[in-house]
C-alpha atoms as a PDB file:
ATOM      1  CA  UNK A   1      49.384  88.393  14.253  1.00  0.00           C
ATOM      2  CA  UNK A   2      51.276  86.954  11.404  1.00  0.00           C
ATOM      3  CA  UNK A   3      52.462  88.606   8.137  1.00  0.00           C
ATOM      4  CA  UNK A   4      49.657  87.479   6.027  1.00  0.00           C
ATOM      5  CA  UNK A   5      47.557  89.648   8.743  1.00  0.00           C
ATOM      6  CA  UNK A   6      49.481  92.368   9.051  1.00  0.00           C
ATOM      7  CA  UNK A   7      48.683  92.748   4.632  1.00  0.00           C
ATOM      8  CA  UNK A   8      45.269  92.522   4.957  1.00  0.00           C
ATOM      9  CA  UNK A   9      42.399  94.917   5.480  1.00  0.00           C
ATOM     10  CA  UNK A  10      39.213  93.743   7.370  1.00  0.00           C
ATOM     11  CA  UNK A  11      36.532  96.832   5.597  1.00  0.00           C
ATOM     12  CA  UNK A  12      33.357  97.108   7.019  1.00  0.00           C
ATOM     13  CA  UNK A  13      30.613  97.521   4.969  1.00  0.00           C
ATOM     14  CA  UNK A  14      27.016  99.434   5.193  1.00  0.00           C
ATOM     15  CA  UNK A  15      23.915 100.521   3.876  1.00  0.00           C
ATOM     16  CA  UNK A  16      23.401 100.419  -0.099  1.00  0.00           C
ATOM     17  CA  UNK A  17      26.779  98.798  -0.323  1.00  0.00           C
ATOM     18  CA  UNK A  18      26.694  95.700   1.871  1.00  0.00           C
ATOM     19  CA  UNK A  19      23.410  95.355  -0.721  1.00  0.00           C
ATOM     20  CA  UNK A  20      25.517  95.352  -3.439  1.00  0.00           C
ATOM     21  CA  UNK A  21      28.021  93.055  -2.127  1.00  0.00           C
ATOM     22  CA  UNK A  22      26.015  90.804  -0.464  1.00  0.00           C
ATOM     23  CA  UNK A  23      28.659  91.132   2.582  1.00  0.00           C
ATOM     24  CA  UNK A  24      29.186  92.918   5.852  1.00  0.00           C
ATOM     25  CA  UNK A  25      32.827  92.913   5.057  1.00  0.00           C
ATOM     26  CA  UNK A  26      35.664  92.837   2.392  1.00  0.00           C
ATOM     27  CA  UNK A  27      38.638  91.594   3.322  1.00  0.00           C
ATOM     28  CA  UNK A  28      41.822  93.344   1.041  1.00  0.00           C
ATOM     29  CA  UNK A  29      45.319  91.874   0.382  1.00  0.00           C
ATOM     30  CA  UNK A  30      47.841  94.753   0.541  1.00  0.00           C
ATOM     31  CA  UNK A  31      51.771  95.098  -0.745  1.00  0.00           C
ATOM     32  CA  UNK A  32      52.968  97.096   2.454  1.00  0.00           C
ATOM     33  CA  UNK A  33      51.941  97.349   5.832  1.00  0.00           C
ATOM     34  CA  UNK A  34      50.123 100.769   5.516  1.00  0.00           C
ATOM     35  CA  UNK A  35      48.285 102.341   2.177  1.00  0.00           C
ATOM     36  CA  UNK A  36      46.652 105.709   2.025  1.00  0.00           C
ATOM     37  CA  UNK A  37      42.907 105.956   1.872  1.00  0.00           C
ATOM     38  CA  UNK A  38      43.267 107.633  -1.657  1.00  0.00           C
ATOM     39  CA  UNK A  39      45.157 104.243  -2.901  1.00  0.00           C
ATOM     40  CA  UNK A  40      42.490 102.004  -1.181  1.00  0.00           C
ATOM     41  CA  UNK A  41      39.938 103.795  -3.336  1.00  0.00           C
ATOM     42  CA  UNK A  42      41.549 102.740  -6.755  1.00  0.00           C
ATOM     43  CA  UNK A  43      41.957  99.595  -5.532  1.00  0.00           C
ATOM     44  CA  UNK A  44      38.328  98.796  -4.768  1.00  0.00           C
ATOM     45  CA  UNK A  45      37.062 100.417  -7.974  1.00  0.00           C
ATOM     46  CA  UNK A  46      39.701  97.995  -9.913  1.00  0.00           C
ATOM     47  CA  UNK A  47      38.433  94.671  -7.964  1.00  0.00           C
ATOM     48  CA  UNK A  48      34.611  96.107  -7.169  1.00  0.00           C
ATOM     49  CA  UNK A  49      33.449  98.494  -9.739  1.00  0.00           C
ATOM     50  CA  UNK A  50      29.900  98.209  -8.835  1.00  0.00           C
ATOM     51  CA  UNK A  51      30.869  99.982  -6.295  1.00  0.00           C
ATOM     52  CA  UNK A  52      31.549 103.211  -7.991  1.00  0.00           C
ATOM     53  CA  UNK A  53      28.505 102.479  -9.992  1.00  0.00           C
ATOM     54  CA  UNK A  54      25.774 105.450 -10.136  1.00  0.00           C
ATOM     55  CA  UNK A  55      28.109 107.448  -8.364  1.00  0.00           C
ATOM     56  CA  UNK A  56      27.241 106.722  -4.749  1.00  0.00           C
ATOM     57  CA  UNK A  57      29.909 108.927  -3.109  1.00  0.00           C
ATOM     58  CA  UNK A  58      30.614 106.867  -0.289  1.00  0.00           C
ATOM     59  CA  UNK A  59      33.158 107.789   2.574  1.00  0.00           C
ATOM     60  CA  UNK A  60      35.674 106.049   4.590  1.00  0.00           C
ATOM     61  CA  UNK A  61      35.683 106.182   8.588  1.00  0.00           C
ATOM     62  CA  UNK A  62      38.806 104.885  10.582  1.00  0.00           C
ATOM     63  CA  UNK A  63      38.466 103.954  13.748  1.00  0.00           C
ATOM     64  CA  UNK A  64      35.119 105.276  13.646  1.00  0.00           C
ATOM     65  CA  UNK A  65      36.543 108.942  12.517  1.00  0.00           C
ATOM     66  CA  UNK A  66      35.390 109.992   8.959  1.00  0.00           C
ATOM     67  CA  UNK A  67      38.568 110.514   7.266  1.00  0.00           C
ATOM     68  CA  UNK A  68      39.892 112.179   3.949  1.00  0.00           C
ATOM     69  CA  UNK A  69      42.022 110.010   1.410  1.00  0.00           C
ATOM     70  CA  UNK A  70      45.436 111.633   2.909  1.00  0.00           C
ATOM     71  CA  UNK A  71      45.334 109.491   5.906  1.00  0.00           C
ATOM     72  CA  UNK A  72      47.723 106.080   6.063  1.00  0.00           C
ATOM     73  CA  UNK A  73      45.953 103.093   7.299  1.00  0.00           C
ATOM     74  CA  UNK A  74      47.212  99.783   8.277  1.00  0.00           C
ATOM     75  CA  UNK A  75      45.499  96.102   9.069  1.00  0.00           C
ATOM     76  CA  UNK A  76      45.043  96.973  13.230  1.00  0.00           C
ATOM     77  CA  UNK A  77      42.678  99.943  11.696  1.00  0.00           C
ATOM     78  CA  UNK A  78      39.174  99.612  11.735  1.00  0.00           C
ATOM     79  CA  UNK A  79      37.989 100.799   8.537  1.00  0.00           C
ATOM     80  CA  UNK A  80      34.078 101.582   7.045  1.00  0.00           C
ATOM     81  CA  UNK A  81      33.303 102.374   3.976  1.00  0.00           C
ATOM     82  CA  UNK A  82      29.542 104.542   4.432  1.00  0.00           C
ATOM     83  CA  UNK A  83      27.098 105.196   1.768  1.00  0.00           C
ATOM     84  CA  UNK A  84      25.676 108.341   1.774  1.00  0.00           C
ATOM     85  CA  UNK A  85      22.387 108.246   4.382  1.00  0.00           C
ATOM     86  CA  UNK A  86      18.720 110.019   3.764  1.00  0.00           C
ATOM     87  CA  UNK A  87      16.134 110.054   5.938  1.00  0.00           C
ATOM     88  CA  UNK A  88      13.127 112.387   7.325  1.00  0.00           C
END
């Protein structure tokens, strides 16, 4: 892996939000070679606000484990972001 891939996040995307995006996946440049969940989150609402539009309160799984913001992440993570999900 080179450095250009070691500062870059492959995000999965689902439901409502791969809609929105009209993509399975968003790939983010990073500074460092880790960034907390909580930091991710400001940085998609900056470059996607749709998004954060009618306050879908989405989650983030890492390596298939829903996660809280707290957690570090880094490129050889594989990260969701999941829309809430209703059904009957």
């Amino acid at each position: 892996m080179n450095s250009y891939d070691d500062r870059t996040l492959k995000i999965k995307l689902f439901g409502i939000l791969r809609e929105k995006l009209k993509s399975n996946n968003l790939i983010i440049p990073i500074q460092d070679n880790s960034i907390s969940l909580k930091d991710l989150g400001k940085c998609l609402k900056e470059l996607y606000p749709s998004l954060y539009m009618n306050d879908i309160n989405f989650v983030f799984a890492v390596n298939k484990v829903i996660c809280n913001e707290n957690i570090n992440i880094t490129s050889s993570d594989e990260i969701a972001i999941i829309p809430p999900i209703s059904g009957g």
